[in-house]
PDB file of N, CA and C in Angstrom:
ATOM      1  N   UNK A   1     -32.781 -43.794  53.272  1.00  0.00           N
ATOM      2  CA  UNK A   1     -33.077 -42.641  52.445  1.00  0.00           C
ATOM      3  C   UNK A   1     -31.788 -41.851  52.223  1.00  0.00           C
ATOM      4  N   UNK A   2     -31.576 -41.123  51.003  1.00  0.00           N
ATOM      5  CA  UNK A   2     -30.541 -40.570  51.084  1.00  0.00           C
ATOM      6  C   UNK A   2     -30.584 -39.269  51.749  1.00  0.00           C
ATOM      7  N   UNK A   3     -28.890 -39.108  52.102  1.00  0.00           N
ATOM      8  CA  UNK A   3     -28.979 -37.846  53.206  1.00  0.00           C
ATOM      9  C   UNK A   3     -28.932 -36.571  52.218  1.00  0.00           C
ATOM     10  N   UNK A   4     -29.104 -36.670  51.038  1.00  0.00           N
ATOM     11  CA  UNK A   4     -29.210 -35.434  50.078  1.00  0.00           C
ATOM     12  C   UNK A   4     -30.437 -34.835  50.002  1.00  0.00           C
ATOM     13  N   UNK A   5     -31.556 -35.849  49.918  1.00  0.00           N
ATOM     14  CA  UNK A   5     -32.767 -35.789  49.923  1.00  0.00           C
ATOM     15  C   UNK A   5     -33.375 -35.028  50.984  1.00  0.00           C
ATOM     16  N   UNK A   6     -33.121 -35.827  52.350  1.00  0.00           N
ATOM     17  CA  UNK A   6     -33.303 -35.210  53.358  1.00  0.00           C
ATOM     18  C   UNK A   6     -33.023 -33.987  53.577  1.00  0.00           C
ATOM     19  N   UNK A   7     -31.889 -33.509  53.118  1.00  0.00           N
ATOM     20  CA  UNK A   7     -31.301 -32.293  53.256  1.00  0.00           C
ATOM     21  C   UNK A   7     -32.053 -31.460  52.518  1.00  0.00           C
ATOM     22  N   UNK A   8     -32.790 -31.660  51.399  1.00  0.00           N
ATOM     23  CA  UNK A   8     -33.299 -30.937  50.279  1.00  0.00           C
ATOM     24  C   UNK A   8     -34.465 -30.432  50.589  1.00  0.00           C
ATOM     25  N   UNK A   9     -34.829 -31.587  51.116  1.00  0.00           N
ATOM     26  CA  UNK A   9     -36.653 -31.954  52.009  1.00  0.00           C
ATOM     27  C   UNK A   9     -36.930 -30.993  52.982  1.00  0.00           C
ATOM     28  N   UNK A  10     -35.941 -30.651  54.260  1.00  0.00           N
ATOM     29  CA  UNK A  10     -35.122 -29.588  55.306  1.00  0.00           C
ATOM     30  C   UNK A  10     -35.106 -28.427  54.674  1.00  0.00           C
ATOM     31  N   UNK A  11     -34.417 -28.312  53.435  1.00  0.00           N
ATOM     32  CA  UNK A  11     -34.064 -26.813  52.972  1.00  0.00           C
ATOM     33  C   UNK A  11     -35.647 -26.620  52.616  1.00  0.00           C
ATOM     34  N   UNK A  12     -36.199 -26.985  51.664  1.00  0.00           N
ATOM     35  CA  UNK A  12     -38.087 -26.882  51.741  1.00  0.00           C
ATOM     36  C   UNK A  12     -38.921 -26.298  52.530  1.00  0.00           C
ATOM     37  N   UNK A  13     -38.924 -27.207  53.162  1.00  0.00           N
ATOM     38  CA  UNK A  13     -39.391 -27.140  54.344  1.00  0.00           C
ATOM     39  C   UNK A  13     -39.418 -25.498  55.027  1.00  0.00           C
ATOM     40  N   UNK A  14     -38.151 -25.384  55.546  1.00  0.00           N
ATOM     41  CA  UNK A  14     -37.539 -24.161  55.955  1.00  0.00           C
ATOM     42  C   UNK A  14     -37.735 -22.900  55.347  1.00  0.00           C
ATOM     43  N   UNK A  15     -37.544 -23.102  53.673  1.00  0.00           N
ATOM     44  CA  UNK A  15     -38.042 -21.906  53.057  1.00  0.00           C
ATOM     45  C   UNK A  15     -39.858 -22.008  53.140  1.00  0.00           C
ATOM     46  N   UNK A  16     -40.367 -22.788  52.785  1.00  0.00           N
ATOM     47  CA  UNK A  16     -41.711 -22.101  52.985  1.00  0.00           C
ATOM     48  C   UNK A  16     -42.057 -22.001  54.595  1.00  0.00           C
ATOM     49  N   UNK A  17     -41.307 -22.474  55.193  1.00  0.00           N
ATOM     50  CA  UNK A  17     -42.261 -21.776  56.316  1.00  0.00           C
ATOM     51  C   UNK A  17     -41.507 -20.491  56.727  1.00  0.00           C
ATOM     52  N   UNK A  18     -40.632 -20.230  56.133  1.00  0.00           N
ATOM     53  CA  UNK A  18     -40.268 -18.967  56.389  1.00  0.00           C
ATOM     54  C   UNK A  18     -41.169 -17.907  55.591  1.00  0.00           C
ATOM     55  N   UNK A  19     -41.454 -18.423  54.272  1.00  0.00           N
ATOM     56  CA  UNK A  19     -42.377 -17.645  53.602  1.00  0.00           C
ATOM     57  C   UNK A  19     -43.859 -17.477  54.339  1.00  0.00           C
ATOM     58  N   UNK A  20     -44.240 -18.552  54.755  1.00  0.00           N
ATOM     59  CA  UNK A  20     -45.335 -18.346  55.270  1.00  0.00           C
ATOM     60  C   UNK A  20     -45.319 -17.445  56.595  1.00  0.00           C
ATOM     61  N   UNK A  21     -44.448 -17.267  57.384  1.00  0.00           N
ATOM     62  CA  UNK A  21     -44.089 -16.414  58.722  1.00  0.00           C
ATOM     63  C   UNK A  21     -43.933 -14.752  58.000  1.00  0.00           C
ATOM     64  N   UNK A  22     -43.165 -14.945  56.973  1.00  0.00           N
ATOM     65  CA  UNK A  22     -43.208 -13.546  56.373  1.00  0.00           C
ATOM     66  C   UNK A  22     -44.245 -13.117  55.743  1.00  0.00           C
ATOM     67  N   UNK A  23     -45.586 -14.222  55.030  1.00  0.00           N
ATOM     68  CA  UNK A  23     -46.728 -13.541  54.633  1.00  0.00           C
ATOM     69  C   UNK A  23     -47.639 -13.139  55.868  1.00  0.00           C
ATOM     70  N   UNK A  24     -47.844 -14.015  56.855  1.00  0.00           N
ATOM     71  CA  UNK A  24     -48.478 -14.147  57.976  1.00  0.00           C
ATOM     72  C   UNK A  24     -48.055 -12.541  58.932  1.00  0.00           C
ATOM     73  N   UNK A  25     -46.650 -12.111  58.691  1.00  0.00           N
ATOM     74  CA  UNK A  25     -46.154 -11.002  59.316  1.00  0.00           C
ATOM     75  C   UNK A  25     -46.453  -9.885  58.870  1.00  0.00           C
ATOM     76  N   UNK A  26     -46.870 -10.014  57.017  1.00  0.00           N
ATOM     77  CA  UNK A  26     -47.101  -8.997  56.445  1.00  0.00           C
ATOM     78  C   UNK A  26     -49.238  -8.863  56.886  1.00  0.00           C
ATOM     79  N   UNK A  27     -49.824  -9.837  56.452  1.00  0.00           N
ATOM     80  CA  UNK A  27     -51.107  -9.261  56.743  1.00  0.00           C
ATOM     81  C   UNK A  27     -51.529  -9.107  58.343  1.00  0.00           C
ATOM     82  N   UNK A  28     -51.085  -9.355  59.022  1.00  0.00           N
ATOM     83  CA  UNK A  28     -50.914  -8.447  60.471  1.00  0.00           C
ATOM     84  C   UNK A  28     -50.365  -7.319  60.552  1.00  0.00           C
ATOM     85  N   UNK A  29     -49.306  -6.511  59.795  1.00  0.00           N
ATOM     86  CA  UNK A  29     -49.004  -5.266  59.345  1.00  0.00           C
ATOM     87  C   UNK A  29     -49.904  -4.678  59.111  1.00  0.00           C
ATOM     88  N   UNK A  30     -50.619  -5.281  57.833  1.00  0.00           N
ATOM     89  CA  UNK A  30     -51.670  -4.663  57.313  1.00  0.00           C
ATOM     90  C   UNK A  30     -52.874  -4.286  58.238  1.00  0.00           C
ATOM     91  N   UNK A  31     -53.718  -4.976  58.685  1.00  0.00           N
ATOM     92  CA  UNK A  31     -55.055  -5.370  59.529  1.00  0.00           C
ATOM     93  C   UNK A  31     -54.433  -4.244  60.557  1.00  0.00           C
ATOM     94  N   UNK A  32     -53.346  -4.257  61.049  1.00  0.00           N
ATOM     95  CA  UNK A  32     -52.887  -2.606  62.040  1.00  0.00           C
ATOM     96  C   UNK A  32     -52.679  -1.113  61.442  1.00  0.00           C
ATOM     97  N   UNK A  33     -52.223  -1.498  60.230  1.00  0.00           N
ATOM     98  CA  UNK A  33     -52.371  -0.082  59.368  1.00  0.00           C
ATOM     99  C   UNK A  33     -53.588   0.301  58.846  1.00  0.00           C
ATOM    100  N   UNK A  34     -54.869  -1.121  58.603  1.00  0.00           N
ATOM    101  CA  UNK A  34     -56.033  -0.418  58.181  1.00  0.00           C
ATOM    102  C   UNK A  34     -56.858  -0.005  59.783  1.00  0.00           C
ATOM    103  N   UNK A  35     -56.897  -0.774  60.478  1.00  0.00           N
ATOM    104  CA  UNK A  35     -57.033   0.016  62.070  1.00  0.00           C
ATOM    105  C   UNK A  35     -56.857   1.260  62.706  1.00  0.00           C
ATOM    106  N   UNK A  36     -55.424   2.092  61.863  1.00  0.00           N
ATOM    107  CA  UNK A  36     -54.680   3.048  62.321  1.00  0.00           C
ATOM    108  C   UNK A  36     -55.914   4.106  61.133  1.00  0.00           C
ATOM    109  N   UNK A  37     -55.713   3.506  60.171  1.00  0.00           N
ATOM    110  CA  UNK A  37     -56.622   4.297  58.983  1.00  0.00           C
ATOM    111  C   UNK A  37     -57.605   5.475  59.581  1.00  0.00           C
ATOM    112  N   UNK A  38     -57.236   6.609  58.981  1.00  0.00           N
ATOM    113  CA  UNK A  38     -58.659   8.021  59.300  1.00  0.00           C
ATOM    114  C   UNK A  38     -59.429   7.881  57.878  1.00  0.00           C
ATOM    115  N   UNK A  39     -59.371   6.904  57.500  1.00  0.00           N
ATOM    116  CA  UNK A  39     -60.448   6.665  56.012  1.00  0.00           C
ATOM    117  C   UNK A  39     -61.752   6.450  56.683  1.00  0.00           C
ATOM    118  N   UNK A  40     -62.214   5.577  57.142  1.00  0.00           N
ATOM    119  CA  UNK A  40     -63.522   4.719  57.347  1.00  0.00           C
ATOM    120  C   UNK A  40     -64.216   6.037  58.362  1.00  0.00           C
ATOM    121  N   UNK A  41     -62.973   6.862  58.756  1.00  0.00           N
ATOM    122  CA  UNK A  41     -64.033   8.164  59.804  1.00  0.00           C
ATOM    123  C   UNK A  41     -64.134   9.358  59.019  1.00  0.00           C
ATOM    124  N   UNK A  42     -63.396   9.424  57.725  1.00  0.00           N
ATOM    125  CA  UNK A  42     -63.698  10.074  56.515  1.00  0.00           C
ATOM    126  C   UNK A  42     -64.880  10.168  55.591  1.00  0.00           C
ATOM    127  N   UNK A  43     -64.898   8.866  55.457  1.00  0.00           N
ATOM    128  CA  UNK A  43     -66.078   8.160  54.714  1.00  0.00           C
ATOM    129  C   UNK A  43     -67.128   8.374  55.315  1.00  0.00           C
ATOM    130  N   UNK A  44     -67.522   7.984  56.985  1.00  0.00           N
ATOM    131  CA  UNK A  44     -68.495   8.582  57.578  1.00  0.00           C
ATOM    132  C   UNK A  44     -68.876  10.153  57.189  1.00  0.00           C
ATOM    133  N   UNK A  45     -67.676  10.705  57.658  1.00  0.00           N
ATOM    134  CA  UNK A  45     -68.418  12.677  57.488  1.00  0.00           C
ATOM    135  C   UNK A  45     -68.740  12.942  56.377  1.00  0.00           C
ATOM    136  N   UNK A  46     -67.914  11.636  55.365  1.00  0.00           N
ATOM    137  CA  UNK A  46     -68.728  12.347  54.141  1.00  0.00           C
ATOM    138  C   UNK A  46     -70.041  11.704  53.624  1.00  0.00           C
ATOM    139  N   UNK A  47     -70.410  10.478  54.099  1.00  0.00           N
ATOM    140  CA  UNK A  47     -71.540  10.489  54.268  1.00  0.00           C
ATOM    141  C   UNK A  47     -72.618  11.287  54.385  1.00  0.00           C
ATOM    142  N   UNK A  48     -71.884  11.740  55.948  1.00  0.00           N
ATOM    143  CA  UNK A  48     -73.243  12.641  56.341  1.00  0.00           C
ATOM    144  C   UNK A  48     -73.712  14.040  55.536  1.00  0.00           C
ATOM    145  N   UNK A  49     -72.197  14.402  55.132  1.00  0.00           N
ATOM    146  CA  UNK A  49     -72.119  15.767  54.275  1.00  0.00           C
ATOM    147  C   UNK A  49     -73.008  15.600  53.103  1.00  0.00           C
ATOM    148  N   UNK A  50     -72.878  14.403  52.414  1.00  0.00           N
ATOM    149  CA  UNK A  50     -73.942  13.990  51.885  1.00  0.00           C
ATOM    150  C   UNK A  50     -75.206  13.759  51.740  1.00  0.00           C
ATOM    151  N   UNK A  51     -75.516  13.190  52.493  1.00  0.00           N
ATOM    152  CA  UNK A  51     -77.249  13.083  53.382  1.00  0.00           C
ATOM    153  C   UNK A  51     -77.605  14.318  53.635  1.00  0.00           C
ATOM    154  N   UNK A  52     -76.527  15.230  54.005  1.00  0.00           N
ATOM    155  CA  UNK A  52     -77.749  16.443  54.287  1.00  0.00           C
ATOM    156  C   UNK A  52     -77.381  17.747  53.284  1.00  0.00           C
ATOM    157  N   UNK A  53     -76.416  17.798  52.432  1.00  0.00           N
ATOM    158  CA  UNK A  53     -76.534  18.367  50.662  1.00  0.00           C
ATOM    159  C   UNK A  53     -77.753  17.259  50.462  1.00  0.00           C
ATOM    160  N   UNK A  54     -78.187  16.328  49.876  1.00  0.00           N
ATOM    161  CA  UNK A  54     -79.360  15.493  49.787  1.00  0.00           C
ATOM    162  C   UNK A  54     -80.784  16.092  50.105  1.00  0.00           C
ATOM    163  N   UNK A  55     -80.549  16.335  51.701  1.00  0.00           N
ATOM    164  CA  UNK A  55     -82.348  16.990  52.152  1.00  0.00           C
ATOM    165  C   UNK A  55     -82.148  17.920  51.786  1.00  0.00           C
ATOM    166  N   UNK A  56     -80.898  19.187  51.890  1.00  0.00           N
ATOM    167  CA  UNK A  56     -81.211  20.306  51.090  1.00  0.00           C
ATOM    168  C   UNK A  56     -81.705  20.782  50.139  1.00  0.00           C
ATOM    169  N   UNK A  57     -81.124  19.938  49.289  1.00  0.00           N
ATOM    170  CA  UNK A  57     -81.483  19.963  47.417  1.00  0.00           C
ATOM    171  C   UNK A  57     -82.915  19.614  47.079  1.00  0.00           C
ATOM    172  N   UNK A  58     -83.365  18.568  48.249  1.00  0.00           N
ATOM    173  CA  UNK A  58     -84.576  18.396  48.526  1.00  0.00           C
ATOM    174  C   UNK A  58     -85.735  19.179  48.894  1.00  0.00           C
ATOM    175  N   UNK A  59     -85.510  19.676  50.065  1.00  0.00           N
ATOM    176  CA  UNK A  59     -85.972  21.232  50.582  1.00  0.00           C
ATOM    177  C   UNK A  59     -86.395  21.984  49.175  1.00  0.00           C
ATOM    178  N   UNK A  60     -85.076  22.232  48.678  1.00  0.00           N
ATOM    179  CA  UNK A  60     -85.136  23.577  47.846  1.00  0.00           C
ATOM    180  C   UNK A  60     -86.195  23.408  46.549  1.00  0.00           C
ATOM    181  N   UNK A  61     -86.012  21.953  46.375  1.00  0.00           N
ATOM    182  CA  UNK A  61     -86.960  21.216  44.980  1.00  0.00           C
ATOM    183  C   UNK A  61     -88.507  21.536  45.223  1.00  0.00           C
ATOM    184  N   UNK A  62     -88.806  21.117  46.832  1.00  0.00           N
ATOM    185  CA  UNK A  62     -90.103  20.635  47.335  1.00  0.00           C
ATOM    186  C   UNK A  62     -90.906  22.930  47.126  1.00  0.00           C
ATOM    187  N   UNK A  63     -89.796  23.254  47.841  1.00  0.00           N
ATOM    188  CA  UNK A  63     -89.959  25.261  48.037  1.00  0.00           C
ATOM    189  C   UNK A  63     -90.016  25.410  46.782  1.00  0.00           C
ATOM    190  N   UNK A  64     -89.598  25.153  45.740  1.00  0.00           N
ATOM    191  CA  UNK A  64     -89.696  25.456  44.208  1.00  0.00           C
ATOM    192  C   UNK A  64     -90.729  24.900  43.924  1.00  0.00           C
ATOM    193  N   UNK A  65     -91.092  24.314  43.534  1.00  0.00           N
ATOM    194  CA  UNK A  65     -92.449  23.223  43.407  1.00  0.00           C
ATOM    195  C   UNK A  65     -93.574  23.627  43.887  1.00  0.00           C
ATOM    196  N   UNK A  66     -94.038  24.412  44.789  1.00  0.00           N
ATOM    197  CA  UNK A  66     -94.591  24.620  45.978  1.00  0.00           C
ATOM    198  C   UNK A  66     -95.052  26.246  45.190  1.00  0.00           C
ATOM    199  N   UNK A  67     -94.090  26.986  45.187  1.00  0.00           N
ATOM    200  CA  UNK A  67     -94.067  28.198  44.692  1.00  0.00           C
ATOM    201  C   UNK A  67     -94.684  28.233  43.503  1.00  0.00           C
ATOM    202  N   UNK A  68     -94.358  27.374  42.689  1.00  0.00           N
ATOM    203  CA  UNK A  68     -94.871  27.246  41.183  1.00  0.00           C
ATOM    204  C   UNK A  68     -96.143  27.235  41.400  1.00  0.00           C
ATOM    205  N   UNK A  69     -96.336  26.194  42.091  1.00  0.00           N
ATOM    206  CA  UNK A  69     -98.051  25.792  42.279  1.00  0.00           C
ATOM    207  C   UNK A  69     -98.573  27.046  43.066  1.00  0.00           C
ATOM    208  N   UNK A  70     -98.141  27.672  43.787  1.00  0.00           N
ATOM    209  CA  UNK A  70     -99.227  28.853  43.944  1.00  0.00           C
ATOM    210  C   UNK A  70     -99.123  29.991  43.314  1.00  0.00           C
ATOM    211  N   UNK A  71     -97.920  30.358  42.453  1.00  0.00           N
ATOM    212  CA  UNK A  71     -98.275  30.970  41.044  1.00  0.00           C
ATOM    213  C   UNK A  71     -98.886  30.952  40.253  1.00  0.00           C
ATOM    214  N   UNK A  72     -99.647  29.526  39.415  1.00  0.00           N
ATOM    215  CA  UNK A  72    -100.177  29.238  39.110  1.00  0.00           C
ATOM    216  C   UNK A  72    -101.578  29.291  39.306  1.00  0.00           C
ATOM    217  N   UNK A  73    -101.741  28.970  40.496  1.00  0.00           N
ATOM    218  CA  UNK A  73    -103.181  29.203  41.150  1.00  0.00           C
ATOM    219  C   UNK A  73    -103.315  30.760  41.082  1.00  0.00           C
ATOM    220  N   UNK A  74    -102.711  31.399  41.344  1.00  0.00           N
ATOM    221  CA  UNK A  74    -103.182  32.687  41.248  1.00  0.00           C
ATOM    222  C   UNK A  74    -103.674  33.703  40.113  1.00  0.00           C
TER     223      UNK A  74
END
């Protein structure tokens, strides 16, 4: 085989697995920076802030509603 080839085959070689060590390095970066993340405990409170503006608005619909109807009756 020629030794050019080989050599070429080597240089190949070498660059992608260097690429692959540097993608492999980058999404382990990542997967620790989304870990580190105060999003997903963000998202929770605002959840909840949500859910309960929700029963409120609810509350207040059901007390309105409620009121009407015994205005009415009267």
């Amino acid at each position: 085989m020629n030794l050019a080839l080989i050599h070429d085959r080597l240089q190949i070689k070498t660059f992608w697995e260097k690429k692959i060590d540097a993608e492999c390095q980058h999404v382990e970066t990542e997967e620790q920076r989304r870990k580190r993340s105060a999003l997903k405990k963000l998202r929770g409170e605002w959840l909840v802030r949500l859910e309960n503006r929700n029963k409120h608005l609810k509350n207040l619909n059901e007390n309105l509603i409620q009121k009407v109807k015994e205005a009415n009756q009267t």
